[in-house]
C-alpha atoms as a PDB file:
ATOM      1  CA  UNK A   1     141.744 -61.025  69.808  1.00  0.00           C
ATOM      2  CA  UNK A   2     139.061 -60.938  72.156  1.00  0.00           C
ATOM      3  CA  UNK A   3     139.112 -59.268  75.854  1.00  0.00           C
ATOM      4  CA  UNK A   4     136.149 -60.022  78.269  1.00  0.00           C
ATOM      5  CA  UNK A   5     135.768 -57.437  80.676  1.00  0.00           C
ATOM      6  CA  UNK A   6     134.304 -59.142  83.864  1.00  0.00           C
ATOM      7  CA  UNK A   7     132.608 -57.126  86.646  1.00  0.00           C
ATOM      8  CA  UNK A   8     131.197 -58.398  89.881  1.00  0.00           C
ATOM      9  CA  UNK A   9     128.117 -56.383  90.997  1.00  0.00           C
ATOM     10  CA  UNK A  10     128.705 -53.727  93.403  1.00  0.00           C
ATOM     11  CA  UNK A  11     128.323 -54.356  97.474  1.00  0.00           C
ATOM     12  CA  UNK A  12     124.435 -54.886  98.019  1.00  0.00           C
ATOM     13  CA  UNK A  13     122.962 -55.165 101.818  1.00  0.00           C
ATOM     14  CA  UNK A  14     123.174 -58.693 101.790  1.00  0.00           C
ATOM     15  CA  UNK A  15     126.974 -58.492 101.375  1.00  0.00           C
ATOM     16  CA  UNK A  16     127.388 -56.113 103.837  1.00  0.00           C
ATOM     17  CA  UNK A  17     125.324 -57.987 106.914  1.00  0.00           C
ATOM     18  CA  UNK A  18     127.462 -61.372 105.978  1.00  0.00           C
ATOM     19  CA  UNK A  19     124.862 -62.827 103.979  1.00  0.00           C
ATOM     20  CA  UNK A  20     125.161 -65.615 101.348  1.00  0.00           C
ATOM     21  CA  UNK A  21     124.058 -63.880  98.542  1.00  0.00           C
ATOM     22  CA  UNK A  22     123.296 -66.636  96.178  1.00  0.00           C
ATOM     23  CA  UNK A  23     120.827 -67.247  92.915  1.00  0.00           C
ATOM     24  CA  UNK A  24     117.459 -66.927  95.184  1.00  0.00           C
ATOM     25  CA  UNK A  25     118.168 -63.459  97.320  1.00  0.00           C
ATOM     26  CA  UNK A  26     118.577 -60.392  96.054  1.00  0.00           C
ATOM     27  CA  UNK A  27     119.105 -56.586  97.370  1.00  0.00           C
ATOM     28  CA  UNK A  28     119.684 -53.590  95.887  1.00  0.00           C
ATOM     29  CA  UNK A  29     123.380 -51.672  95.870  1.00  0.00           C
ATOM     30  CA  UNK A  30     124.093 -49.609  98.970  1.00  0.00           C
ATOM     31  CA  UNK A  31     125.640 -46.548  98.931  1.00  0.00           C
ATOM     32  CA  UNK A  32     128.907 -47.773  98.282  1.00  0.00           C
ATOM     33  CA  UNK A  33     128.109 -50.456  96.145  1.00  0.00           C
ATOM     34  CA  UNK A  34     126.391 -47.473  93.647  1.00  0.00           C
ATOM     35  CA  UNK A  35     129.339 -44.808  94.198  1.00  0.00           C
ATOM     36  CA  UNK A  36     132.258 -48.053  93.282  1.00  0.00           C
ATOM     37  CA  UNK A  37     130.158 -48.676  90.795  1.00  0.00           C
ATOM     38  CA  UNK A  38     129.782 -44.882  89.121  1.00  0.00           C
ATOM     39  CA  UNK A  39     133.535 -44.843  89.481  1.00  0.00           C
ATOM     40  CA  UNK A  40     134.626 -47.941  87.744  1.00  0.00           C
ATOM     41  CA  UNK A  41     132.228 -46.497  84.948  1.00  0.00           C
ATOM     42  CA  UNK A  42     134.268 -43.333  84.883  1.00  0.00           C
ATOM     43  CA  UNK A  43     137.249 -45.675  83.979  1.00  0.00           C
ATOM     44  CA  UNK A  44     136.141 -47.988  81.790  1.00  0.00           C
ATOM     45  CA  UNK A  45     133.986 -44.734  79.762  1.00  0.00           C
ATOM     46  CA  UNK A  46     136.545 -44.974  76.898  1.00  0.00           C
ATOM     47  CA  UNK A  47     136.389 -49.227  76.302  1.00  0.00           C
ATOM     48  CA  UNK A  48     134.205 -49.847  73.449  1.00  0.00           C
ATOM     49  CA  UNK A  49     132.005 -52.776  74.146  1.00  0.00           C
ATOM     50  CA  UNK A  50     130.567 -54.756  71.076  1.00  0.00           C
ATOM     51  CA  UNK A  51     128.068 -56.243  73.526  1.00  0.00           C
ATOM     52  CA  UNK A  52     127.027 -56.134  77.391  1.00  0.00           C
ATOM     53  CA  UNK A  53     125.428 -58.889  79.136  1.00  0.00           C
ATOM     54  CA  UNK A  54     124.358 -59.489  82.602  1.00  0.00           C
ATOM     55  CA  UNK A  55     122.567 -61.730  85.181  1.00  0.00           C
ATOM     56  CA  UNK A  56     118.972 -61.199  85.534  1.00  0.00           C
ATOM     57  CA  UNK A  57     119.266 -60.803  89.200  1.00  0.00           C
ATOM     58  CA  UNK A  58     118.851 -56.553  90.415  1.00  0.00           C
ATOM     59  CA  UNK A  59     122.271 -56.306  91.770  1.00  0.00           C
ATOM     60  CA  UNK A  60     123.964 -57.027  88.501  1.00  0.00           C
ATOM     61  CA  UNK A  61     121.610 -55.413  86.150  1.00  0.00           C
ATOM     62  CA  UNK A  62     121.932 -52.053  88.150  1.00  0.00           C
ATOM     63  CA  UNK A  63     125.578 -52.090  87.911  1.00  0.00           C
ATOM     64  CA  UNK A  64     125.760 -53.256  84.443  1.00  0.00           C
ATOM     65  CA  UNK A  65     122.755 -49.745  83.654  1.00  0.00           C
ATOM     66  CA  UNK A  66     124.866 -47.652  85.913  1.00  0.00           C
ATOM     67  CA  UNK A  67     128.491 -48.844  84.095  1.00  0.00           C
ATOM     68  CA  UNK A  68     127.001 -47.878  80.624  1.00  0.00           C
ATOM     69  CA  UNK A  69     125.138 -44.617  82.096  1.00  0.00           C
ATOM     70  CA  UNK A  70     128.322 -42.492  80.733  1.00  0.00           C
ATOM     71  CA  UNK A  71     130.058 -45.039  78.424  1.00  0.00           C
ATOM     72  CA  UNK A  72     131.457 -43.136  75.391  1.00  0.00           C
ATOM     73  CA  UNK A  73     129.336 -45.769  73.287  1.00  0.00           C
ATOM     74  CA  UNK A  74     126.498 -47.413  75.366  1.00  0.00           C
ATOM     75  CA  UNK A  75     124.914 -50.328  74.899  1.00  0.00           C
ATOM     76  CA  UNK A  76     121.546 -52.301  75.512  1.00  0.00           C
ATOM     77  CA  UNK A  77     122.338 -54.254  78.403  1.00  0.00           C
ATOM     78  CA  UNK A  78     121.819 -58.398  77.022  1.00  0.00           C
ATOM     79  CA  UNK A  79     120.375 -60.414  80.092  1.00  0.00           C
ATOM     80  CA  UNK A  80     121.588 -63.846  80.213  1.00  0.00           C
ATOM     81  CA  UNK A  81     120.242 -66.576  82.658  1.00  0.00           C
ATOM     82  CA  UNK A  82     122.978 -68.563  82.950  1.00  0.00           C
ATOM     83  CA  UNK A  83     125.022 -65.889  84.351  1.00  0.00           C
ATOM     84  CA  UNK A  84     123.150 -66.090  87.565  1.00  0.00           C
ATOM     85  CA  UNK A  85     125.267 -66.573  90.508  1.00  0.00           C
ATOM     86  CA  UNK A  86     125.462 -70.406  92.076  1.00  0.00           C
ATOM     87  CA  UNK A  87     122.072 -71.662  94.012  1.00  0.00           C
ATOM     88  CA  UNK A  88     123.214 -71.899  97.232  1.00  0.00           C
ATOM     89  CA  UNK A  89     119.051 -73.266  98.074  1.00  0.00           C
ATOM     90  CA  UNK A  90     118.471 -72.866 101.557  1.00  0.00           C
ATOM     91  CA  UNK A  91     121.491 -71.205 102.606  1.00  0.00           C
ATOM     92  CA  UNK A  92     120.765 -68.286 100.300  1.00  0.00           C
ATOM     93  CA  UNK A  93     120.108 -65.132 102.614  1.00  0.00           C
ATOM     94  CA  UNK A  94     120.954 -66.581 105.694  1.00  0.00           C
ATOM     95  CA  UNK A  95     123.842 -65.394 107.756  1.00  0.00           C
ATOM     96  CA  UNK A  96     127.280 -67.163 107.151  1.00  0.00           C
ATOM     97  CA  UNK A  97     128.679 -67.481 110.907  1.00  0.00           C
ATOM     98  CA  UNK A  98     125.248 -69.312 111.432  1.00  0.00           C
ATOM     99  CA  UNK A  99     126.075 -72.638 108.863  1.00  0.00           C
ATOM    100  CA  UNK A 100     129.635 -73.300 110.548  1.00  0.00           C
ATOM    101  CA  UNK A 101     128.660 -76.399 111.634  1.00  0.00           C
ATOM    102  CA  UNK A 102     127.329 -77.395 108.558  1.00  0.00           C
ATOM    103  CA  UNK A 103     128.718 -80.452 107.379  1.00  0.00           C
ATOM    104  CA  UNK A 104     129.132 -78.906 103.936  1.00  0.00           C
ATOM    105  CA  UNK A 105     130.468 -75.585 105.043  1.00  0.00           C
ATOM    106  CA  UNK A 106     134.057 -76.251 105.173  1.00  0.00           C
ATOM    107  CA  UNK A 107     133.700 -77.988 101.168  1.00  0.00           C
ATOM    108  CA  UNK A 108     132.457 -75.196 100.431  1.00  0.00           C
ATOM    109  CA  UNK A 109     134.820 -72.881 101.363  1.00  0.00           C
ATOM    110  CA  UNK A 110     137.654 -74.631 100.901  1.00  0.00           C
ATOM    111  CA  UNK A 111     137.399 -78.212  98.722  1.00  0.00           C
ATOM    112  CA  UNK A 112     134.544 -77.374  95.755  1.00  0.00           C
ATOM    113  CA  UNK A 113     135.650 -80.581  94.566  1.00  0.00           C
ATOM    114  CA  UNK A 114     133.912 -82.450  96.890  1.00  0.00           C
ATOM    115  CA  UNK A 115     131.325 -79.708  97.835  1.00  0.00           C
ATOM    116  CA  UNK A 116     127.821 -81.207  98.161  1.00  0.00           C
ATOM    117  CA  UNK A 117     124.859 -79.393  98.086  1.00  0.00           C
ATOM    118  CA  UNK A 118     122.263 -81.822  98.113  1.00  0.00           C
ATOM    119  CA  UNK A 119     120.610 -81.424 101.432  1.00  0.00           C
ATOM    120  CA  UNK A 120     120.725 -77.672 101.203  1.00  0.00           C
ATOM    121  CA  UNK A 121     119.072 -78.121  97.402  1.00  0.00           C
ATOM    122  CA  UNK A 122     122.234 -76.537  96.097  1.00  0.00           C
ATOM    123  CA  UNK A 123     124.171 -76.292  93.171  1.00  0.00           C
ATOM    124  CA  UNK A 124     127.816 -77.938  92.834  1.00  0.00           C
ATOM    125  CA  UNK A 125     130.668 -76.373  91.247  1.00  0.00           C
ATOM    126  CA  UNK A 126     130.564 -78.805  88.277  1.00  0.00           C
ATOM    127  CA  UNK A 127     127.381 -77.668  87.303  1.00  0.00           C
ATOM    128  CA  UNK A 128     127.965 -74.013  87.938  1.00  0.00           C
ATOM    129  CA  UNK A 129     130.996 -74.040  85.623  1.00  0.00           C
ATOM    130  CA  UNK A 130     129.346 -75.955  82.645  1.00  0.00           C
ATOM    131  CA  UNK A 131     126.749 -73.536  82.503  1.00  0.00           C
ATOM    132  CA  UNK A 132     129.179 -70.553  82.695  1.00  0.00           C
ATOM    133  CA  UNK A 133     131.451 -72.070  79.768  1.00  0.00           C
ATOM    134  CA  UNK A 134     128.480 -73.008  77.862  1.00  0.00           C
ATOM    135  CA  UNK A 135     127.491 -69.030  77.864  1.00  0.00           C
ATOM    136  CA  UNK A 136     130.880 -67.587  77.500  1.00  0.00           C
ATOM    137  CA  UNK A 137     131.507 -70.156  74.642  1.00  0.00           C
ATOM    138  CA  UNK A 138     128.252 -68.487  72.608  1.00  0.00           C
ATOM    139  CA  UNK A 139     129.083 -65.436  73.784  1.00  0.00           C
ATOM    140  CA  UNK A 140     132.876 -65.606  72.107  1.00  0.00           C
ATOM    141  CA  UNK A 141     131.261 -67.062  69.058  1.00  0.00           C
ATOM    142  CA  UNK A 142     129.165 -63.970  68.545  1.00  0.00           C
ATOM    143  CA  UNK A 143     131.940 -61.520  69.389  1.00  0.00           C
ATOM    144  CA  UNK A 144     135.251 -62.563  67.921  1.00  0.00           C
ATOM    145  CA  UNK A 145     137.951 -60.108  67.975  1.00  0.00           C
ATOM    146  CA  UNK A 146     136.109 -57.252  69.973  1.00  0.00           C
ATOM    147  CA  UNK A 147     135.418 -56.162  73.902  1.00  0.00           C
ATOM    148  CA  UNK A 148     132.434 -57.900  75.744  1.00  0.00           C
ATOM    149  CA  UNK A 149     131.204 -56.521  79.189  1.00  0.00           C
ATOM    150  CA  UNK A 150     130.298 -59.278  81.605  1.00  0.00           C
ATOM    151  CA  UNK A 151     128.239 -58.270  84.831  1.00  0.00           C
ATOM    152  CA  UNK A 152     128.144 -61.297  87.105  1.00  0.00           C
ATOM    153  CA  UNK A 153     128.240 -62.557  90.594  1.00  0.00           C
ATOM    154  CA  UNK A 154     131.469 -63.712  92.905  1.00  0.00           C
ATOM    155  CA  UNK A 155     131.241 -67.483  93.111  1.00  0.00           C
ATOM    156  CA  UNK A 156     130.344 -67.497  89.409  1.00  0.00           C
ATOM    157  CA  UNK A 157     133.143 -65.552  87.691  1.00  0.00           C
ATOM    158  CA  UNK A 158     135.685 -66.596  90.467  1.00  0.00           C
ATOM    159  CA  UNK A 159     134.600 -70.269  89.733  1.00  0.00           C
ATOM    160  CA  UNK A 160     134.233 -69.886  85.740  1.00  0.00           C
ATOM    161  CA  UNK A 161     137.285 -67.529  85.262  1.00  0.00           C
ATOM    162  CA  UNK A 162     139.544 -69.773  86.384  1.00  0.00           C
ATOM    163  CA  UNK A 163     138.061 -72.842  84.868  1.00  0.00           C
ATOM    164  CA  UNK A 164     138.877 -70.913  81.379  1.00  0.00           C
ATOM    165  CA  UNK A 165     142.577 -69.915  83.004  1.00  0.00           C
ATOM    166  CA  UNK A 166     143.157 -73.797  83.214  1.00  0.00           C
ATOM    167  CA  UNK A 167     142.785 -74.592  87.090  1.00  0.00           C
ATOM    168  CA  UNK A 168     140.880 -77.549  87.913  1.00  0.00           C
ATOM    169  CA  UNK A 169     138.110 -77.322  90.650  1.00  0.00           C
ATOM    170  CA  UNK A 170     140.155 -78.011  93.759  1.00  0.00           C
ATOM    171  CA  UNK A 171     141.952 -74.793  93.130  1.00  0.00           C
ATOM    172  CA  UNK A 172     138.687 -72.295  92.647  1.00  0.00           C
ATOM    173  CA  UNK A 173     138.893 -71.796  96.108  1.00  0.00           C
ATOM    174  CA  UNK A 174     142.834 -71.499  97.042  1.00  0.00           C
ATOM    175  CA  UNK A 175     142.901 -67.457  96.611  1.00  0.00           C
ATOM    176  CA  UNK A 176     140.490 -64.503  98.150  1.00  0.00           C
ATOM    177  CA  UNK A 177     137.116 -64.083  97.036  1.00  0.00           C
ATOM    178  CA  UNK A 178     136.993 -61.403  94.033  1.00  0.00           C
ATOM    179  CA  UNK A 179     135.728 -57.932  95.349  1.00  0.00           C
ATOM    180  CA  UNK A 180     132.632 -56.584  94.914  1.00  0.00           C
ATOM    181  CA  UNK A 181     133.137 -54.071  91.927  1.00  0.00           C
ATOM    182  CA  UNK A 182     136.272 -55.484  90.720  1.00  0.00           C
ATOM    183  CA  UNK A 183     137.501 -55.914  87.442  1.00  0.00           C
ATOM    184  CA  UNK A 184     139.019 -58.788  85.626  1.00  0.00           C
ATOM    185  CA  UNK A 185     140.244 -58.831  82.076  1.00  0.00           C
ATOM    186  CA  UNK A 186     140.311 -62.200  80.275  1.00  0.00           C
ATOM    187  CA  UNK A 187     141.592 -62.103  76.634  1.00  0.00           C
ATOM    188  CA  UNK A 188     141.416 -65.188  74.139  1.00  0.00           C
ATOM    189  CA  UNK A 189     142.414 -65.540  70.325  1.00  0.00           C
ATOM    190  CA  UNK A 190     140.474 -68.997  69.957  1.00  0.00           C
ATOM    191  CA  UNK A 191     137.636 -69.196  72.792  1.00  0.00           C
ATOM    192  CA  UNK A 192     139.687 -71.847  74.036  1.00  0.00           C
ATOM    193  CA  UNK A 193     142.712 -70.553  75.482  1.00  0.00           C
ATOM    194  CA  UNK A 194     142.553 -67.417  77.947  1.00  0.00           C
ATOM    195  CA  UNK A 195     145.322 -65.204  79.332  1.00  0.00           C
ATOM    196  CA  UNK A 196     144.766 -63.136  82.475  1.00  0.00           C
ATOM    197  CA  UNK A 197     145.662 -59.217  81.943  1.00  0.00           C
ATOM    198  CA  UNK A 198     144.048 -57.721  84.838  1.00  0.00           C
ATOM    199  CA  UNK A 199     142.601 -59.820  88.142  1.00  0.00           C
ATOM    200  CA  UNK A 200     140.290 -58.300  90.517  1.00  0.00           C
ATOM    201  CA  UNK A 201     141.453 -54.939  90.485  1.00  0.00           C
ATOM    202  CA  UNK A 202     138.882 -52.308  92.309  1.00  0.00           C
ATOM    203  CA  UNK A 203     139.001 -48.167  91.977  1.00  0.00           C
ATOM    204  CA  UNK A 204     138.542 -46.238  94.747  1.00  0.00           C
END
């Protein structure tokens, strides 16, 4: 049996000034985002991880350094590219309210399925989720039967999680955004079939 552990990065600025915080922009943690953070540590210090990975971008690699900082068994922290979070092009850093007319914006938001990003020199959902399975698959292969900590980013774990929980991409979208510093717990016996044991949940 295998559990994934999957955290999204604490709150960074660009969060907090409603920002699209996609693969191009990146901030550090705020205050919050680092204090969430240093708690979620505290109760995940007893979970043994076989291995810890993370997106290369600042905001996950802090929280994945800060998450192992008192971890009963630390590890090196594994930086994989295709854990970035989705290339939202020129959108990325720009303020959300600002792209409502957007003919895109509404897709989106709420129909991925049909979400084009080619005038914005985006990336679909299709193409975010092949790259996430193609990692998690390698990732499973390496560590059969033991924990893995995955440090990611919202529209990528929200979007790949439930790809491996069996909902197509129409349905990525249909519940809230997972919070900054939550945790989800994915467990598989085969790499192929997951079962959902803890979604989203955030300490405070």
């Amino acid at each position: 049996m295998t559990q994934f552990y999957f955290v999204r990065h604490g709150e960074t600025r660009t969060n907090s000034e409603g920002r699209f915080n996609g693969a191009t922009v990146d901030t550090p943690l705020t205050t919050e985002g680092i204090a969430k953070t240093i708690l979620l540590g505290e109760n995940l210090k007893s979970v043994e991880f076989s291995e810890v990975y993370a997106s290369p971008l600042s905001r996950a690699l802090e929280t994945a350094h800060l998450l192992m900082e008192n971890n009963s068994k630390p590890r090196e922290i594994i930086i994989k590219e295709e854990l970035r979070e989705m290339d939202l092009g020129s959108w990325d850093g720009t303020i959300v309210s600002t792209k409502q007319n957007h003919p895109q914006f509404d897709n989106y938001f709420h129909h991925p399925e049909i979400f084009d990003p080619s005038s914005i020199g985006g990336e679909t959902y299709t193409h975010l989720i092949q790259r996430g399975q193609r990692v998690l698959q390698q990732i499973y292969n390496k560590n059969k039967n033991n924990n893995v900590l995955i440090v990611s980013h919202g529209i990528f774990l929200m979007s790949v999680m439930k790809y491996l929980l069996g909902e197509s991409i129409s349905e990525i979208r249909n519940t809230p955004m997972i919070s900054n510093c939550s945790l989800t717990i994915l467990e598989t016996r085969n790499g192929q079939i997951y079962k959902k044991i803890q979604w989203n949940k955030t300490f405070d």
